[in-house]
PDB file of N, CA and C in Angstrom:
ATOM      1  N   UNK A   1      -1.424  15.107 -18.909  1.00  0.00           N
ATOM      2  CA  UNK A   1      -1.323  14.922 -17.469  1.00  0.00           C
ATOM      3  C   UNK A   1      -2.593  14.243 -16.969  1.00  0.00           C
ATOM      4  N   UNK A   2      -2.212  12.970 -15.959  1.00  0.00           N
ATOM      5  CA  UNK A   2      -3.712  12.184 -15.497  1.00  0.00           C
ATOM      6  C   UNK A   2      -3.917  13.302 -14.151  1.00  0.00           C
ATOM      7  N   UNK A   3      -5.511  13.402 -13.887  1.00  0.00           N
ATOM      8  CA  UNK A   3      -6.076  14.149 -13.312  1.00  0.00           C
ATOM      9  C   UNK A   3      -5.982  13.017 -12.000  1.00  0.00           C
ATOM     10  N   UNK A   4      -6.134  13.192 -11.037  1.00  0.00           N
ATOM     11  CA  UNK A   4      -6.309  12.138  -9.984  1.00  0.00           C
ATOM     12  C   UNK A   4      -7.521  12.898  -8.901  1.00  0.00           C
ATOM     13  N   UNK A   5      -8.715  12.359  -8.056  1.00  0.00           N
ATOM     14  CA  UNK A   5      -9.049  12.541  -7.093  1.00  0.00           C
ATOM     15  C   UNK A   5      -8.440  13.189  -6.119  1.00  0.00           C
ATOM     16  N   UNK A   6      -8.252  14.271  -5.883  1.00  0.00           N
ATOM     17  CA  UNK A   6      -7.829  14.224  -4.215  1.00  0.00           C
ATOM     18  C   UNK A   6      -8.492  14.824  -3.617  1.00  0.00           C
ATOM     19  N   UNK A   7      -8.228  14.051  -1.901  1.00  0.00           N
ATOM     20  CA  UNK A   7      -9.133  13.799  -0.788  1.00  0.00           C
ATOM     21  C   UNK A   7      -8.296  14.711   0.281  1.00  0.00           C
ATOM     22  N   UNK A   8      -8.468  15.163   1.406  1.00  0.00           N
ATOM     23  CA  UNK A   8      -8.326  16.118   2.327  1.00  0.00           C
ATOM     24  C   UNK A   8      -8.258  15.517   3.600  1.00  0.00           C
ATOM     25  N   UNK A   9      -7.632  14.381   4.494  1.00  0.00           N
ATOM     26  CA  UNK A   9      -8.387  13.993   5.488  1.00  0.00           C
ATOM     27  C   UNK A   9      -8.274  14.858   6.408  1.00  0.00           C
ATOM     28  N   UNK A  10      -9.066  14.575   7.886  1.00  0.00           N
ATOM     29  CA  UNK A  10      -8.822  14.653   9.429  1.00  0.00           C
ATOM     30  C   UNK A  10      -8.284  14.182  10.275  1.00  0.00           C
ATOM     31  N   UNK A  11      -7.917  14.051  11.194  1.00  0.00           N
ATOM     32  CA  UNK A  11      -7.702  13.434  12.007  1.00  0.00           C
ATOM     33  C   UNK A  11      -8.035  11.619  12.503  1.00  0.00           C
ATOM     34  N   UNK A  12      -9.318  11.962  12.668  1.00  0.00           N
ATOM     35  CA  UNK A  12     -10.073  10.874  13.046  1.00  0.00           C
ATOM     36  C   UNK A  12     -10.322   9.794  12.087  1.00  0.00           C
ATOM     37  N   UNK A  13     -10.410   9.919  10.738  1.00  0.00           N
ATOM     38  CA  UNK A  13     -10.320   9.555   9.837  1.00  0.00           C
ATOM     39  C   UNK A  13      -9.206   8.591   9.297  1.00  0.00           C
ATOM     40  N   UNK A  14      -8.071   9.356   9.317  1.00  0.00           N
ATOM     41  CA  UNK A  14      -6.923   8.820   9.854  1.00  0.00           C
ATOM     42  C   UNK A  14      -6.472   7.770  10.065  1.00  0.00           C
ATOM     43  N   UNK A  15      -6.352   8.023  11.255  1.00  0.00           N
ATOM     44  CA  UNK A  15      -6.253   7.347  13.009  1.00  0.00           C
ATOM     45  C   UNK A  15      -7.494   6.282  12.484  1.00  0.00           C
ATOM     46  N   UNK A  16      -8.643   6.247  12.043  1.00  0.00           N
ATOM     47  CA  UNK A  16      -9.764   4.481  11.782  1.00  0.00           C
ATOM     48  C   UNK A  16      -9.318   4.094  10.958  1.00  0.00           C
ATOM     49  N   UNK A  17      -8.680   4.727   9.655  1.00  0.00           N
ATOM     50  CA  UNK A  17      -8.401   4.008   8.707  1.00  0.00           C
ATOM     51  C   UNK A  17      -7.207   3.212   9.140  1.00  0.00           C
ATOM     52  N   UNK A  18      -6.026   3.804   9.650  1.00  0.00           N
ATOM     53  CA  UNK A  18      -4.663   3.475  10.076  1.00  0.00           C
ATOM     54  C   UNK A  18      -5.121   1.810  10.695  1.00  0.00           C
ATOM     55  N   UNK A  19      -5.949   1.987  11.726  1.00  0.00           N
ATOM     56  CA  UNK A  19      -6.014   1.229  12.832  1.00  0.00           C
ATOM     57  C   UNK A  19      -7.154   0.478  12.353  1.00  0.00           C
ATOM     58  N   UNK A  20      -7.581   0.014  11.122  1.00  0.00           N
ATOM     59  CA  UNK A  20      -9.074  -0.261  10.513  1.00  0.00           C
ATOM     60  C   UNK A  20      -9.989  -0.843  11.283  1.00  0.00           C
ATOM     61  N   UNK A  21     -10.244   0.489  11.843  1.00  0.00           N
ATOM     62  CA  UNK A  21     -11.796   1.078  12.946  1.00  0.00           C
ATOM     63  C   UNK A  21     -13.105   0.542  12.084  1.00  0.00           C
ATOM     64  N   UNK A  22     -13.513  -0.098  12.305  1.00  0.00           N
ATOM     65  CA  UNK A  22     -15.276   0.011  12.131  1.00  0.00           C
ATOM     66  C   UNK A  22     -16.200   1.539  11.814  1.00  0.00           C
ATOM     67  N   UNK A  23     -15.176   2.283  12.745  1.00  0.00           N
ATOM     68  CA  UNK A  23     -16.187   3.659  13.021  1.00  0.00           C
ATOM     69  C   UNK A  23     -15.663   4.677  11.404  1.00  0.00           C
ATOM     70  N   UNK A  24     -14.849   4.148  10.566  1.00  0.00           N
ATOM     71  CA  UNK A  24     -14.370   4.863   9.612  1.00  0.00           C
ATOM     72  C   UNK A  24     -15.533   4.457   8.710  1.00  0.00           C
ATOM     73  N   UNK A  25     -16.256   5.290   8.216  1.00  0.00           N
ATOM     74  CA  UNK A  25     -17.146   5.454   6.823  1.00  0.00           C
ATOM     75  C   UNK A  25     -16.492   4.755   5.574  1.00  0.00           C
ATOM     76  N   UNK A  26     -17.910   4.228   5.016  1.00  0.00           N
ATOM     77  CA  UNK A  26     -17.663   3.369   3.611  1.00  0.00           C
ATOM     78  C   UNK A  26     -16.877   4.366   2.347  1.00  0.00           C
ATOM     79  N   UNK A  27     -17.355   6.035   2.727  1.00  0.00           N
ATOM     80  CA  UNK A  27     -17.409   6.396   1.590  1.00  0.00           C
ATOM     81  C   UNK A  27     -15.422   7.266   1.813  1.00  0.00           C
ATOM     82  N   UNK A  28     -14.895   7.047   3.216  1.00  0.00           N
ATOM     83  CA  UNK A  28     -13.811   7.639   3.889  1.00  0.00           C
ATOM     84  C   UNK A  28     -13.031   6.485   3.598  1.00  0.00           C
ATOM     85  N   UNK A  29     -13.491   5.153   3.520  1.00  0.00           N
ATOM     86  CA  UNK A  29     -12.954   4.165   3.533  1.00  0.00           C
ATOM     87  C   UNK A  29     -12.504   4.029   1.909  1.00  0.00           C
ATOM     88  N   UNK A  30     -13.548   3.905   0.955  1.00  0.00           N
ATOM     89  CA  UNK A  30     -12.759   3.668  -0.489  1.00  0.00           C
ATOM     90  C   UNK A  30     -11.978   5.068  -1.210  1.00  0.00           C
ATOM     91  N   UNK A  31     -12.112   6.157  -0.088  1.00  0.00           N
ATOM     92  CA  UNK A  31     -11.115   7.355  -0.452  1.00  0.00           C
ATOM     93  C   UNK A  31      -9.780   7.121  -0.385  1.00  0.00           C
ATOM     94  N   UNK A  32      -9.311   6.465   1.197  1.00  0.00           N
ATOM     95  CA  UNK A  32      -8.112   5.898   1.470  1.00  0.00           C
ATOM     96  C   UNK A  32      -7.821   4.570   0.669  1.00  0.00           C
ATOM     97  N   UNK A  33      -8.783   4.006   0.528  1.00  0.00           N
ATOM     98  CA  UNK A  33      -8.272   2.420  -0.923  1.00  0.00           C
ATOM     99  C   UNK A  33      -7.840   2.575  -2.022  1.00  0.00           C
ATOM    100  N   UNK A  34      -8.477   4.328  -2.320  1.00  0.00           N
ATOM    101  CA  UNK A  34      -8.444   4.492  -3.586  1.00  0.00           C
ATOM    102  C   UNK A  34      -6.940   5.177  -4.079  1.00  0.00           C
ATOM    103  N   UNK A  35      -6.930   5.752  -3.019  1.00  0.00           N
ATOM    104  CA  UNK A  35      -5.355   6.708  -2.835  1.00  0.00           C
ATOM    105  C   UNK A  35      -4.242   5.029  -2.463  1.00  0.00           C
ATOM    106  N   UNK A  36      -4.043   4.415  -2.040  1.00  0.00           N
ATOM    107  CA  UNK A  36      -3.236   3.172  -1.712  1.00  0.00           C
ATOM    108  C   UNK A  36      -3.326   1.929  -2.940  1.00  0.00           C
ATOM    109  N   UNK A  37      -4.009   2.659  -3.652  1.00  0.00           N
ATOM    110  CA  UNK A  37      -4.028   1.580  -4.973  1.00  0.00           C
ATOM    111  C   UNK A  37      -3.613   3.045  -5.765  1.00  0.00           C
ATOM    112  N   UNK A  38      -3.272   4.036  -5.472  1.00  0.00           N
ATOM    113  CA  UNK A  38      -2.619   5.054  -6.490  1.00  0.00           C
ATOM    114  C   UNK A  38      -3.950   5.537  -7.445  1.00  0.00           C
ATOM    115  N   UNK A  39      -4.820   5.888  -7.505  1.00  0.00           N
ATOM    116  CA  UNK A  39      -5.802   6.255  -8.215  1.00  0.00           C
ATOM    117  C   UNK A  39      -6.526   7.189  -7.412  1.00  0.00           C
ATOM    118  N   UNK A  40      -6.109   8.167  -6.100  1.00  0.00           N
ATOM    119  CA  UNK A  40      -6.442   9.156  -5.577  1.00  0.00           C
ATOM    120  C   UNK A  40      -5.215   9.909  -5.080  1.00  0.00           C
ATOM    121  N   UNK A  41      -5.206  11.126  -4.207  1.00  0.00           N
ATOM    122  CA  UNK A  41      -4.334  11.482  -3.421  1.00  0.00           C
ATOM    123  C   UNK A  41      -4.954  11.773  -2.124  1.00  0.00           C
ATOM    124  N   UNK A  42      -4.663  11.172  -0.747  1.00  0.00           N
ATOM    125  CA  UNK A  42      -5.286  12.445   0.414  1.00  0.00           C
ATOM    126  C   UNK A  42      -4.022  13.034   0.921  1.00  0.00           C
ATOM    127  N   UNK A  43      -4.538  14.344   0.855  1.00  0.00           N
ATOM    128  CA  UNK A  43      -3.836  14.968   1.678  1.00  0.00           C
ATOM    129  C   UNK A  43      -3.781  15.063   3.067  1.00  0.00           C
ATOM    130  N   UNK A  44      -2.653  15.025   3.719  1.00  0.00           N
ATOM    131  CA  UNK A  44      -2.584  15.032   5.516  1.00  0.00           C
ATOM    132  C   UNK A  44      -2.503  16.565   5.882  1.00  0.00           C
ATOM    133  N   UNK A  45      -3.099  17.433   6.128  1.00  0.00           N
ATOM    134  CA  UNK A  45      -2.508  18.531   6.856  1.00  0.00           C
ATOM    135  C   UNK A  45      -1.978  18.566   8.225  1.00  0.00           C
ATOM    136  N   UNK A  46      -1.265  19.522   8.181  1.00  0.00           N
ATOM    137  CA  UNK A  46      -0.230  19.395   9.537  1.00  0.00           C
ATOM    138  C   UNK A  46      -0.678  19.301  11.067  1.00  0.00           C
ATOM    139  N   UNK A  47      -2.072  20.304  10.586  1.00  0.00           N
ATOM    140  CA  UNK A  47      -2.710  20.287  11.731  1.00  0.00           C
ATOM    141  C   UNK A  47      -2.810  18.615  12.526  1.00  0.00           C
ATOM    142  N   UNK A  48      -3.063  17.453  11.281  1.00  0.00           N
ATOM    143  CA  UNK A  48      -3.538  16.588  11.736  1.00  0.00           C
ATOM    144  C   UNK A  48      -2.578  15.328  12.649  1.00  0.00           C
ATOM    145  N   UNK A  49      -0.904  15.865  11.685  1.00  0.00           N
ATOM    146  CA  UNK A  49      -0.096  15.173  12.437  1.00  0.00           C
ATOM    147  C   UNK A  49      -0.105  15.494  13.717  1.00  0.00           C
ATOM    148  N   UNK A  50       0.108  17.105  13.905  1.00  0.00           N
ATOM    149  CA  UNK A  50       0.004  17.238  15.396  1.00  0.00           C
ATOM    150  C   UNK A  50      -1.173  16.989  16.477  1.00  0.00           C
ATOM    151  N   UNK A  51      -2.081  16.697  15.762  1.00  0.00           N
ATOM    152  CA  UNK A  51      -3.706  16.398  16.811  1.00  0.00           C
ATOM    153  C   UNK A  51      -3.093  14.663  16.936  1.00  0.00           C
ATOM    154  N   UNK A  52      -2.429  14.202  15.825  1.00  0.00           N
ATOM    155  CA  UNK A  52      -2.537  12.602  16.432  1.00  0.00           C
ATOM    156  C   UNK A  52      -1.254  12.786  17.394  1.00  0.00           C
ATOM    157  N   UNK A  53       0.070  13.025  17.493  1.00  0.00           N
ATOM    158  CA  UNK A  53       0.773  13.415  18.074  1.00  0.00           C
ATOM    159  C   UNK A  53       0.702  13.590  19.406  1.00  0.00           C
ATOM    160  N   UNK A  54      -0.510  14.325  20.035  1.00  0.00           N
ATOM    161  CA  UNK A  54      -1.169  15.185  20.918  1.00  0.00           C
ATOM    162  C   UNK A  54      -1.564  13.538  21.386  1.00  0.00           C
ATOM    163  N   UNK A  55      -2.617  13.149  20.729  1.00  0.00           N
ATOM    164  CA  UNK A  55      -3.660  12.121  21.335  1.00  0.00           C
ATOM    165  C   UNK A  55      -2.780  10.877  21.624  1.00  0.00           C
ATOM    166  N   UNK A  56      -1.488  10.557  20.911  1.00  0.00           N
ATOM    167  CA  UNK A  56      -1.276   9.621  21.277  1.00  0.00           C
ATOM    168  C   UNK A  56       0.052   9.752  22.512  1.00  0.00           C
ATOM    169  N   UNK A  57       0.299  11.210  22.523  1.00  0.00           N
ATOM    170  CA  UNK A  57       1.049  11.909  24.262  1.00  0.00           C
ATOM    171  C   UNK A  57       0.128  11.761  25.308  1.00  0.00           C
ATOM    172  N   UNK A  58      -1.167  11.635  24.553  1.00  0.00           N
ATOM    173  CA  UNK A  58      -2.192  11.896  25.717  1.00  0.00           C
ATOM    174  C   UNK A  58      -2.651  10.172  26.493  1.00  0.00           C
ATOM    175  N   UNK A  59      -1.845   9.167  25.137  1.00  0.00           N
ATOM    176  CA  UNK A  59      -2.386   7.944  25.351  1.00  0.00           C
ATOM    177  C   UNK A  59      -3.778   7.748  24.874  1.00  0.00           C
ATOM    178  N   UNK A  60      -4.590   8.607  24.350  1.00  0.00           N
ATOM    179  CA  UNK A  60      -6.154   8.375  23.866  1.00  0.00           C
ATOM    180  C   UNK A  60      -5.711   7.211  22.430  1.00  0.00           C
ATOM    181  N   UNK A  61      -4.798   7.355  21.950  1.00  0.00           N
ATOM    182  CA  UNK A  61      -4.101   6.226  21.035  1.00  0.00           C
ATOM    183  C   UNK A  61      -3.428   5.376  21.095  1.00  0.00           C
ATOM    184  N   UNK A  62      -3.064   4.092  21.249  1.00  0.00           N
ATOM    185  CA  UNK A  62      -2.384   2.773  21.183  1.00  0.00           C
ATOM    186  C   UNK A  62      -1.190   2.975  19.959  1.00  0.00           C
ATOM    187  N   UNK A  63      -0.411   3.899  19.831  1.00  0.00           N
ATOM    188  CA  UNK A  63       0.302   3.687  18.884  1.00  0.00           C
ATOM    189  C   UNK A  63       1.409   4.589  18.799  1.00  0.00           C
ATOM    190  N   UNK A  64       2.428   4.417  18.142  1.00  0.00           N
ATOM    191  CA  UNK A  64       3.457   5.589  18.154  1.00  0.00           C
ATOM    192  C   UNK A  64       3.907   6.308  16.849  1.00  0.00           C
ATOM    193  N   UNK A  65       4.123   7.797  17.413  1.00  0.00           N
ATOM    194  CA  UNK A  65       4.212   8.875  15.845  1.00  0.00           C
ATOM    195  C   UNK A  65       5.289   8.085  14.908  1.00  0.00           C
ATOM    196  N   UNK A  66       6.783   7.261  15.454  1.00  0.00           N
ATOM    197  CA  UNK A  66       7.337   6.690  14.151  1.00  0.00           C
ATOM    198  C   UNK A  66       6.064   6.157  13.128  1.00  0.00           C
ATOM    199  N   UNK A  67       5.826   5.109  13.987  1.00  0.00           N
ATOM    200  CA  UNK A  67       4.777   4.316  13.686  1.00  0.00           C
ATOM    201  C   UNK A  67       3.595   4.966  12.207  1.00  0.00           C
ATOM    202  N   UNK A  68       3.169   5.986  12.957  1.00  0.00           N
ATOM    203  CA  UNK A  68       2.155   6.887  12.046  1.00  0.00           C
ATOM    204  C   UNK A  68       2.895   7.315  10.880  1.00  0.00           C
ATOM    205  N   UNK A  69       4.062   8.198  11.397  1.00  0.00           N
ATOM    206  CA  UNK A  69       4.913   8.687  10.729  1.00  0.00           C
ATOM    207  C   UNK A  69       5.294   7.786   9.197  1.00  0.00           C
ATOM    208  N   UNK A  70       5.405   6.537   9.392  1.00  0.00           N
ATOM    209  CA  UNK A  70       5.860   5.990   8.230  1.00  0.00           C
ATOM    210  C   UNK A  70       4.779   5.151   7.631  1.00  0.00           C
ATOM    211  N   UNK A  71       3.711   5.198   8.113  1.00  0.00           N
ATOM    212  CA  UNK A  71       2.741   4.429   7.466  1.00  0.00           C
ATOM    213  C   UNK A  71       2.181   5.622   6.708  1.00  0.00           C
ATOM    214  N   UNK A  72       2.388   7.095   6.832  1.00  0.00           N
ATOM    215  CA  UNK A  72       1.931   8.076   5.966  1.00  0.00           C
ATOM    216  C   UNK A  72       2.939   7.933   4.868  1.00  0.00           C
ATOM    217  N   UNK A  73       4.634   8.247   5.067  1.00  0.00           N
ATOM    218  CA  UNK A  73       5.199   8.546   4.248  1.00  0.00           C
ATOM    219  C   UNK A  73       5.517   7.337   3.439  1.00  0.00           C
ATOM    220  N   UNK A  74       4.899   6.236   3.572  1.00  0.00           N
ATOM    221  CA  UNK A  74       5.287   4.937   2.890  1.00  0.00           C
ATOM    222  C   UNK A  74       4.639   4.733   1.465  1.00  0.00           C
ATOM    223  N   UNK A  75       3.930   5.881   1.302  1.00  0.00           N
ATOM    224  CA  UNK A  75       2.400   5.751  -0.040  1.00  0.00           C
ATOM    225  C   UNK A  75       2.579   7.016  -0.251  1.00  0.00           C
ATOM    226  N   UNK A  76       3.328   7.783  -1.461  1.00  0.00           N
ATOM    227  CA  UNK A  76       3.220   8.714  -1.833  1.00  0.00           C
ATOM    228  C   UNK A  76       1.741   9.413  -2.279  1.00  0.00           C
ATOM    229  N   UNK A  77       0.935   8.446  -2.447  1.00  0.00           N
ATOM    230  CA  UNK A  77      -0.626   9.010  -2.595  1.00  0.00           C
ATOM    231  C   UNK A  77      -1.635   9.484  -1.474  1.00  0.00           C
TER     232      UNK A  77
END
């Protein structure tokens, strides 16, 4: 069995990478490259769907949960 990396994100994290923010970290940044080239996993916790959910009811986000929704489930990693 191959061992793989896995990563844990947040919220915010997320939401910069999704939207490729400037404000997302180099080292947050080749976590998510690394998982989208299949050589990591992050995990989403639920908490986080519902905080983006929240923010983007709230409008603090430009974007919609389909939207999120399938750009998560589109990369099994």
């Amino acid at each position: 069995m191959h061992n793989q990396t896995l990563y844990v994100t947040d919220t915010h994290s997320l939401l910069w990478y999704l939207s490729a923010s400037p404000r997302l970290s180099v080292a947050a940044k080749q976590a998510f490259d690394k998982a989208q080239a299949g050589k990591a996993k992050v995990l989403v916790p639920v908490i986080v769907i519902a905080e983006m959910i929240f923010l983007i009811e709230k409008g603090r986000v430009e974007t919609d949960v389909d939207r999120i929704i399938n750009r998560i489930t589109g990369n099994p990693h």
